[in-house]
N, C-alpha and C. Protein backbone atom coordinates (compact mmCIF):
# COMPACT_ATOMS: atom_id res chain seq x y z
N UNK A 1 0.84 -1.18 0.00
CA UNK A 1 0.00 0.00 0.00
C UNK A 1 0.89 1.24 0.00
N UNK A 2 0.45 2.12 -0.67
CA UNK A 2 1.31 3.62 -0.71
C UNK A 2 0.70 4.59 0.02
N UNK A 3 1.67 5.04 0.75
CA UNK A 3 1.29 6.09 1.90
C UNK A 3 1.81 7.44 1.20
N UNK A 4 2.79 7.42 0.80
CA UNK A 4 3.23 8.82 0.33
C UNK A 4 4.05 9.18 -1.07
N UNK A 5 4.12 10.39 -1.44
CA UNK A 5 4.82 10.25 -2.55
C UNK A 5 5.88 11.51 -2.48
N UNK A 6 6.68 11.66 -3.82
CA UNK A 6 7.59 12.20 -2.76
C UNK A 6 8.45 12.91 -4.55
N UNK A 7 9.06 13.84 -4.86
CA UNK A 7 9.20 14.06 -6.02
C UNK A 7 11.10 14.53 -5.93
N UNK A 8 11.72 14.12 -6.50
CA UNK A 8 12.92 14.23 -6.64
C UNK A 8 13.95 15.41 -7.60
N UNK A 9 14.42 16.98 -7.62
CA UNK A 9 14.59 17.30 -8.80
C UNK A 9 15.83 18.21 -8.02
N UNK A 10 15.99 19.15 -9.04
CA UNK A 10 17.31 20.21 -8.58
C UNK A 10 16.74 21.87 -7.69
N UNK A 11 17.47 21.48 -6.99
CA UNK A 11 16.80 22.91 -6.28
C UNK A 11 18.10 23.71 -6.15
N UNK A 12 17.73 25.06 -5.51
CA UNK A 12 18.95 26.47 -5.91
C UNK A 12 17.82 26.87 -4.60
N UNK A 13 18.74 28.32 -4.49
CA UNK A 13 18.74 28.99 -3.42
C UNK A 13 16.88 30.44 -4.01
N UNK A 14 16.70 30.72 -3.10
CA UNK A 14 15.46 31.64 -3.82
C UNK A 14 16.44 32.97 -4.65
N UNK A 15 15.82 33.22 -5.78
CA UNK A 15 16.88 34.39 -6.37
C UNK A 15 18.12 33.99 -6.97
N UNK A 16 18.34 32.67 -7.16
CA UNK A 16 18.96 32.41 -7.97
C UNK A 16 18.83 32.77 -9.45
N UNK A 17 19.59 32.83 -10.20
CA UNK A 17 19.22 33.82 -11.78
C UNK A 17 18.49 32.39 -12.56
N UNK A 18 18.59 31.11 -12.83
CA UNK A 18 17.60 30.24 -13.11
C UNK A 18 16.29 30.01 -12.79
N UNK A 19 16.26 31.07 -11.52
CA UNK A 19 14.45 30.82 -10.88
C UNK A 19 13.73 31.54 -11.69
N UNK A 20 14.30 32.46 -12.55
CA UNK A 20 13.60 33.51 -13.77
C UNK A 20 13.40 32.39 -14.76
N UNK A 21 13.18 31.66 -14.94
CA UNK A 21 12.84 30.58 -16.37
C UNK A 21 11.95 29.80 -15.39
N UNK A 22 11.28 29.65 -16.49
CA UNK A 22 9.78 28.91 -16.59
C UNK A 22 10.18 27.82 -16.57
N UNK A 23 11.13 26.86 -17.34
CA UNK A 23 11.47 25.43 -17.37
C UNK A 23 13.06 25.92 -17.97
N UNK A 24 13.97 25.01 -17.33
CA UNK A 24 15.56 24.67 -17.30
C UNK A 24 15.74 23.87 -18.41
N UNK A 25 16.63 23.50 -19.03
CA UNK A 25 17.10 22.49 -19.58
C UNK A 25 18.14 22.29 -19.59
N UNK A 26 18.37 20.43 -18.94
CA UNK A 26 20.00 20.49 -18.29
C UNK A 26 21.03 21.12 -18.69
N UNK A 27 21.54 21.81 -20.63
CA UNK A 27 22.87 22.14 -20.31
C UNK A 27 22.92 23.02 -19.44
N UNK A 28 21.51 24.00 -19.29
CA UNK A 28 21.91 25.12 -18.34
C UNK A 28 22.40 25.49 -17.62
N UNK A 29 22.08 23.82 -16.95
CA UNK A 29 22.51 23.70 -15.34
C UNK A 29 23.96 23.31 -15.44
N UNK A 30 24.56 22.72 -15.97
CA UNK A 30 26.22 22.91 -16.25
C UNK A 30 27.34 23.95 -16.40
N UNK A 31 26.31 25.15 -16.02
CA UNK A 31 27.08 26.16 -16.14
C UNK A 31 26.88 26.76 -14.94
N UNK A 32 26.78 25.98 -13.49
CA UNK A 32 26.72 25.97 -12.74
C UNK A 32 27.57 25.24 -11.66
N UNK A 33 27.82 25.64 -10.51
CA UNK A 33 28.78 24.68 -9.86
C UNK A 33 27.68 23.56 -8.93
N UNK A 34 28.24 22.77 -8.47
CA UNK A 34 27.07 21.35 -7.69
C UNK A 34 27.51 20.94 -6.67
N UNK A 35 26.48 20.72 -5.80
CA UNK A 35 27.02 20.51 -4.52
C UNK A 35 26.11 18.45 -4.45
N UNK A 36 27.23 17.73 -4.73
CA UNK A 36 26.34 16.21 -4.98
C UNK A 36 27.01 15.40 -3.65
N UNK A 37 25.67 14.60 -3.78
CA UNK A 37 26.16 13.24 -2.48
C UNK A 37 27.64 12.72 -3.04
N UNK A 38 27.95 12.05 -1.61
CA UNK A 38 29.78 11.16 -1.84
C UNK A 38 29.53 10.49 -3.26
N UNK A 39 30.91 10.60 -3.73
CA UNK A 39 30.91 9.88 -5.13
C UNK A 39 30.42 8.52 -4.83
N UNK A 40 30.89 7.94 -3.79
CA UNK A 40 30.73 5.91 -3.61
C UNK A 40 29.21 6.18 -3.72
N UNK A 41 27.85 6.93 -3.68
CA UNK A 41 26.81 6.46 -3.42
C UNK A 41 25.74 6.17 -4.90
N UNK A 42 24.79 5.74 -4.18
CA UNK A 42 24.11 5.51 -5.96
C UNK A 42 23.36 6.87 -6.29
N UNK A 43 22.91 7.55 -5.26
CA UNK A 43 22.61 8.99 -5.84
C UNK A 43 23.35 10.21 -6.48
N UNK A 44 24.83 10.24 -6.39
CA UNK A 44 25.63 10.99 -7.11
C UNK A 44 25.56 9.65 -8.79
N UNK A 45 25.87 8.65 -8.25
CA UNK A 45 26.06 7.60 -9.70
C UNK A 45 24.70 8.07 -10.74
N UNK A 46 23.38 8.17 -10.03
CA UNK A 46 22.27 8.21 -10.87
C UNK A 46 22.41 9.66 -11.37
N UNK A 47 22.50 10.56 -10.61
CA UNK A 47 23.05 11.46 -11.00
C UNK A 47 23.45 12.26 -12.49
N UNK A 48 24.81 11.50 -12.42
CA UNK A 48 25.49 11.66 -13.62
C UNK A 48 25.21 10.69 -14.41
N UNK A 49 24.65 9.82 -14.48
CA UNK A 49 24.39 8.42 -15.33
C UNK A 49 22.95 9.69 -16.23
N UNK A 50 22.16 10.34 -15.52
CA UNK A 50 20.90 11.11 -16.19
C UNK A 50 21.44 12.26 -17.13
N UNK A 51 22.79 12.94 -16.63
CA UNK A 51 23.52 13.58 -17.61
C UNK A 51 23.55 13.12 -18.45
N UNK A 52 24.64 11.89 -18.57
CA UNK A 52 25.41 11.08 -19.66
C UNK A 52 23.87 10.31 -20.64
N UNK A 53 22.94 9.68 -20.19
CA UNK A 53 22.22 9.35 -20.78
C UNK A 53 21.50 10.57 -21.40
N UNK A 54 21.82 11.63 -21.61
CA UNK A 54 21.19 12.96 -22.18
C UNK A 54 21.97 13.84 -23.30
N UNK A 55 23.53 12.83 -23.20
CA UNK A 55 24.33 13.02 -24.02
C UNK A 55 25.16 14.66 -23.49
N UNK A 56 25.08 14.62 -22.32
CA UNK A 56 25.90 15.55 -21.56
C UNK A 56 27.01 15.20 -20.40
N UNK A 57 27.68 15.72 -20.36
CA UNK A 57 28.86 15.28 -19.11
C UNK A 57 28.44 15.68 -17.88
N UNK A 58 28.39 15.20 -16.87
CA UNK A 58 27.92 15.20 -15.68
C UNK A 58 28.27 16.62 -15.00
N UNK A 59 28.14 17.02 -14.31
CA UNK A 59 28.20 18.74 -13.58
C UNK A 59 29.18 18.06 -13.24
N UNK A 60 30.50 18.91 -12.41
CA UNK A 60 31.20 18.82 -11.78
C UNK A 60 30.61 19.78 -10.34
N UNK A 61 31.20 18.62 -9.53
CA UNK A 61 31.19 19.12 -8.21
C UNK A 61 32.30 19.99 -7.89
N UNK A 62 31.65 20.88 -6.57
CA UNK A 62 32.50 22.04 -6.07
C UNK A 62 32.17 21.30 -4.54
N UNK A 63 31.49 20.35 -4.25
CA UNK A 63 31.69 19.88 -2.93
C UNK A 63 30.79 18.66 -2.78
N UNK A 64 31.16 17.64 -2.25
CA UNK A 64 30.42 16.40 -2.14
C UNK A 64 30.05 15.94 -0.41
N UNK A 65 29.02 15.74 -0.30
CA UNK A 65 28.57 15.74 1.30
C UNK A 65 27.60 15.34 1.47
N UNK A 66 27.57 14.28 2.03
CA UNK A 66 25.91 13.73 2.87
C UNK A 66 25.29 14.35 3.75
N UNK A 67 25.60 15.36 4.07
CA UNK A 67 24.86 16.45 5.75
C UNK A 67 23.85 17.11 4.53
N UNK A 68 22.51 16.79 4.47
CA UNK A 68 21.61 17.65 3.91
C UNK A 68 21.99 19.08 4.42
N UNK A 69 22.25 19.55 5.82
CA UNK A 69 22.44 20.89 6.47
C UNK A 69 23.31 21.36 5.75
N UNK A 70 24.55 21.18 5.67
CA UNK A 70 25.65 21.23 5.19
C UNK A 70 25.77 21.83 3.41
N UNK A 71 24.78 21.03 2.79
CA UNK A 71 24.20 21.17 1.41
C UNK A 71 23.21 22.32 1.63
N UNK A 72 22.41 22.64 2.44
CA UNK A 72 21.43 23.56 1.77
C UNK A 72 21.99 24.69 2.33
N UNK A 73 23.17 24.88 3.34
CA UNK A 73 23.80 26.28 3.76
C UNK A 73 24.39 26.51 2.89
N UNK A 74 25.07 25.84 1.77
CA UNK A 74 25.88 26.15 1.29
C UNK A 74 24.86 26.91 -0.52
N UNK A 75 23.85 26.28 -0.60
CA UNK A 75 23.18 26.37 -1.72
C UNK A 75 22.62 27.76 -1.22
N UNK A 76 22.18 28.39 -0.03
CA UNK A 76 21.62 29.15 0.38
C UNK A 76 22.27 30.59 0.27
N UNK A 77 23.86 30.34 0.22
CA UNK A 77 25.04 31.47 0.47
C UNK A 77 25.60 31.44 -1.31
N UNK A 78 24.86 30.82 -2.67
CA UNK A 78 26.03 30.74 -3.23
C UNK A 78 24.62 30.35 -4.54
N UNK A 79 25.80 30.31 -5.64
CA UNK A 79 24.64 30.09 -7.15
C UNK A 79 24.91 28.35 -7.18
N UNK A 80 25.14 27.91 -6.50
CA UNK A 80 25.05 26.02 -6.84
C UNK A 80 24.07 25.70 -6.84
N UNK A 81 23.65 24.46 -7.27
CA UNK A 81 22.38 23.70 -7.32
C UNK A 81 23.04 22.21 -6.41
N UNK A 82 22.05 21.56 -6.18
CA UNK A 82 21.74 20.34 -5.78
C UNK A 82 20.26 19.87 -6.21
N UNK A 83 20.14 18.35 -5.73
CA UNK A 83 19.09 17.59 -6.13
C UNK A 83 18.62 16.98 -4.54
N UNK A 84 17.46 17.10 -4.32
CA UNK A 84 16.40 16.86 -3.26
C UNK A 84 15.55 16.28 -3.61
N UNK A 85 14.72 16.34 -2.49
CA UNK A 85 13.15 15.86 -2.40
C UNK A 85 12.52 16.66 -2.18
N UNK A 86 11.20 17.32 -2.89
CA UNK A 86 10.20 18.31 -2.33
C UNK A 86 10.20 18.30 -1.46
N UNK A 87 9.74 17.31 -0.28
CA UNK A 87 9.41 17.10 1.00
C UNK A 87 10.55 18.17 2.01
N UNK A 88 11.42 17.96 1.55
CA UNK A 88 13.15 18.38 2.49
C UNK A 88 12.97 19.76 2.15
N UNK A 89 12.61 20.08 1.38
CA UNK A 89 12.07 21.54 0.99
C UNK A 89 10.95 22.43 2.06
N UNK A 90 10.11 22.05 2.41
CA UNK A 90 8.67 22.04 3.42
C UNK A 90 9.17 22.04 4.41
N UNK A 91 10.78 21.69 4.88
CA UNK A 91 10.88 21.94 6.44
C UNK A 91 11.60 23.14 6.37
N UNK A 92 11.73 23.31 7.92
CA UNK A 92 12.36 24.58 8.23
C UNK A 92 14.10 24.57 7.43
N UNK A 93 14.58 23.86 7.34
CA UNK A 93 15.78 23.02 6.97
C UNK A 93 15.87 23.63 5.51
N UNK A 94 14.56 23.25 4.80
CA UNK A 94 14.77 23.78 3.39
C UNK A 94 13.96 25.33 3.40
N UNK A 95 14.14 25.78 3.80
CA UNK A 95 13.65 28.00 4.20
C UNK A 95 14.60 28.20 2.97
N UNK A 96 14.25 28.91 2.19
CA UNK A 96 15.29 29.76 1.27
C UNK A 96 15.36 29.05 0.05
N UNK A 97 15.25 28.08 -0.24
CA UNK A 97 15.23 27.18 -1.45
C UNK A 97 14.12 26.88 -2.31
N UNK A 98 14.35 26.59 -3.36
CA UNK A 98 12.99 25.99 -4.41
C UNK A 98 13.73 25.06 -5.30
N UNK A 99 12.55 24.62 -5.99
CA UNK A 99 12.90 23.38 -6.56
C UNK A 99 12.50 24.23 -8.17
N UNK A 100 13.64 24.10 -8.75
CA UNK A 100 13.84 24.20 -10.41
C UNK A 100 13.01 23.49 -11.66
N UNK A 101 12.23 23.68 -12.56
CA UNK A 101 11.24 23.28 -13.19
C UNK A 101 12.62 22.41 -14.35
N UNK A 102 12.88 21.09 -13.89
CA UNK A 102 13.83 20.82 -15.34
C UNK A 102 13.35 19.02 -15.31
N UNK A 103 12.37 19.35 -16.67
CA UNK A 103 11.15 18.18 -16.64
C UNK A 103 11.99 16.63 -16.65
N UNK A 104 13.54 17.27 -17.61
CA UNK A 104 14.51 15.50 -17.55
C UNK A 104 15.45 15.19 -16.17
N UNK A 105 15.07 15.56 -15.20
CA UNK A 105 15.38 15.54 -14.03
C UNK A 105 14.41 15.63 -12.91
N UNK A 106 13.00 15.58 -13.08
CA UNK A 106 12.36 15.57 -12.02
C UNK A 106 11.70 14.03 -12.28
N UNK A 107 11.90 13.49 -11.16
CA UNK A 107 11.69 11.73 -10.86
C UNK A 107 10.73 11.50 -10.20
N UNK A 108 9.79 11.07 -9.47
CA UNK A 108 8.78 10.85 -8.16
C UNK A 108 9.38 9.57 -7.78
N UNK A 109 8.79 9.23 -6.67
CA UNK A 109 8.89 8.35 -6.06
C UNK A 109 7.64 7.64 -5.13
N UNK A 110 7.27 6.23 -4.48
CA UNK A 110 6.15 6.36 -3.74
C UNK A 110 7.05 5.48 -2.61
N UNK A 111 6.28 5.74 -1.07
CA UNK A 111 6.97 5.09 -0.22
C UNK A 111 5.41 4.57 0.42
N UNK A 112 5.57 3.29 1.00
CA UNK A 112 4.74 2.37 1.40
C UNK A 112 4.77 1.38 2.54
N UNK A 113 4.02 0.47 2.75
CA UNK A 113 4.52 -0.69 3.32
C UNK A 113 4.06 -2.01 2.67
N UNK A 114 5.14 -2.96 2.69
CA UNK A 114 4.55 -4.18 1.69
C UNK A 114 4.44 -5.49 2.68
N UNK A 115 3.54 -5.82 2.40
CA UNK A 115 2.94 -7.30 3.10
C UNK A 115 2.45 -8.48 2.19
N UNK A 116 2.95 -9.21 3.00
CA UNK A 116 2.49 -11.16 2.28
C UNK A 116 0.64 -10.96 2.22
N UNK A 117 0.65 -11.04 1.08
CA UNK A 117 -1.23 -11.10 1.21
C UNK A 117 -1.34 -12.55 2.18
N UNK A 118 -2.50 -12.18 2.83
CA UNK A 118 -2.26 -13.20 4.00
C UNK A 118 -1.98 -13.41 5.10
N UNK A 119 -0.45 -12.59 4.93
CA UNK A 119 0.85 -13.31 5.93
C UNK A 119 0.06 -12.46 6.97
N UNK A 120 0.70 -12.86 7.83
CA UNK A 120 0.48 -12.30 9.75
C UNK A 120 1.35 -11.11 9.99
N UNK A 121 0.26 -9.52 10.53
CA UNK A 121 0.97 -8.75 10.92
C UNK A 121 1.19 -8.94 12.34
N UNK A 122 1.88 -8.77 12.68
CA UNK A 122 1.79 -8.94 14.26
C UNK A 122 1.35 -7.47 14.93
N UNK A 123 0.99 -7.63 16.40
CA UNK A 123 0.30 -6.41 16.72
C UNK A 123 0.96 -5.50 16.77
N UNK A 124 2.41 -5.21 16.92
CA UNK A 124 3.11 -4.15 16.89
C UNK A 124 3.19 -3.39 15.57
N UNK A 125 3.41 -4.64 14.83
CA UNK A 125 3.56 -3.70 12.87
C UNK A 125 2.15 -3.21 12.48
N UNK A 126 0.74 -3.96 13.24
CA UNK A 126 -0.06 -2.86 12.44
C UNK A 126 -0.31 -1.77 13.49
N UNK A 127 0.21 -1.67 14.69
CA UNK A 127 0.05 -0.22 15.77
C UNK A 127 0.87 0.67 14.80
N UNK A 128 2.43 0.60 14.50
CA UNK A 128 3.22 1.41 13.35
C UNK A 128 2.36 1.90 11.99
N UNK A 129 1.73 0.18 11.20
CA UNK A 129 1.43 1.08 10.23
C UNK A 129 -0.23 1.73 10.05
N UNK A 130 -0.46 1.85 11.39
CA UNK A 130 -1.73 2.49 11.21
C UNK A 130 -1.30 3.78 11.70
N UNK A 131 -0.57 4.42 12.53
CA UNK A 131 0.32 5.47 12.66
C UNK A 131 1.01 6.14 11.43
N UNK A 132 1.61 5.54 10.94
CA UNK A 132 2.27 5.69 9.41
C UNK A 132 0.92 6.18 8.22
N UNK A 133 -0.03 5.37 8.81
CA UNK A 133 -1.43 5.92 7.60
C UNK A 133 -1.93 7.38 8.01
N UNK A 134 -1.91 7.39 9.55
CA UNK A 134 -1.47 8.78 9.98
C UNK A 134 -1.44 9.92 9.26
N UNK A 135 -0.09 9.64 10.02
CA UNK A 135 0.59 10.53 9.35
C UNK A 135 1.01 11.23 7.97
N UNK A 136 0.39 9.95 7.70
CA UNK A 136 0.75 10.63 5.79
C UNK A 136 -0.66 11.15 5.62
N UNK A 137 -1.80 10.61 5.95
CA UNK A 137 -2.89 11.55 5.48
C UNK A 137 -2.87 12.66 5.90
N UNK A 138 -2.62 13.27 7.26
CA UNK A 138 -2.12 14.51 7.72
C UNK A 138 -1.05 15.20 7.03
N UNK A 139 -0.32 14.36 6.51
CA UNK A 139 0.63 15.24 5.59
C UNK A 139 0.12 16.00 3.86
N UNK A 140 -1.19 15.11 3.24
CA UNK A 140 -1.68 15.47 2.35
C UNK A 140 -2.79 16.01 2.35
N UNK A 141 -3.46 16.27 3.66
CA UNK A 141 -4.60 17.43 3.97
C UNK A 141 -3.59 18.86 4.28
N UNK A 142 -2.28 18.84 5.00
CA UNK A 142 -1.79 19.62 5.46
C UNK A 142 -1.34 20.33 4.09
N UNK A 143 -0.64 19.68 3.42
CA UNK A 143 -0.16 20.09 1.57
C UNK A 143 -1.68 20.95 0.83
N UNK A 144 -2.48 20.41 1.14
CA UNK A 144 -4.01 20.79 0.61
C UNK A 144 -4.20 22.12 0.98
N UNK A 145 -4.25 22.03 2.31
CA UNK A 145 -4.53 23.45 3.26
C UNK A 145 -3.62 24.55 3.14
N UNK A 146 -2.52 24.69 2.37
CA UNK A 146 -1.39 25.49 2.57
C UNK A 146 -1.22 25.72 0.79
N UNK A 147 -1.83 25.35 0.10
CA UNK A 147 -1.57 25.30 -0.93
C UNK A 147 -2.34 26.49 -1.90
């Protein structure tokens, strides 16, 4: 079952000179510096694999770091881009940022919980995922209400 969804793309600081365009298109963004996850991970790999499959060379990084904090201070003080999740955006964490309209780079995603048709929840996993149903409906009346 899917509880939430969740959208993946490049975000910049508010007032960045790309937030003036209606829609990006990646070379644009190459003329930009990047702030990407550690090279070893599969999100810098997918990354540049979406460049290269676009027949472009991957951005070069000006700093590589797993501290989301770390990434959006730095996107906040400076013209770099990075790649997020809407969601990370909506907290206080992401204040100052937006997410860039660049249609070959924005991905979704759904997050859920999966069960054996059948199989036995035990009473603790459905106390969690009825909490978890929660919360995510509160999260998509709350998106509704603010919108």
């Amino acid at each position: 079952m899917t509880l939430t969804s969740d959208r993946l793309g490049v975000c910049c600081r508010r007032g960045h000179p790309l937030t003036r365009r209606r829609r990006v298109n990646m070379r644009d963004l190459l003329q930009y510096p990047w702030i990407k996850p550690p090279h070893s991970t599969r999100a810098h790999r997918r990354l540049d694999s979406l460049f290269v499959s676009n027949d472009l060379p991957p951005p070069s990084s000006v700093l590589e770091s797993g501290s989301v904090a770390l990434q959006f201070n730095v996107l906040r003080q400076s013209d770099a881009l990075a790649t997020t999740v809407s969601k990370t955006l909506q907290t206080p964490e992401g204040d100052g940022l937006v997410m860039l309209n660049v249609p070959e780079l924005a991905l979704s995603r759904d997050a859920g919980v999966i069960t054996r048709k059948g199989g036995w929840v035990s009473p603790a996993a459905a106390e969690i995922i009825g909490e978890l149903k929660i919360i995510c409906a509160e999260e998509v009346r709350g998106r509704r209400s603010t919108a």
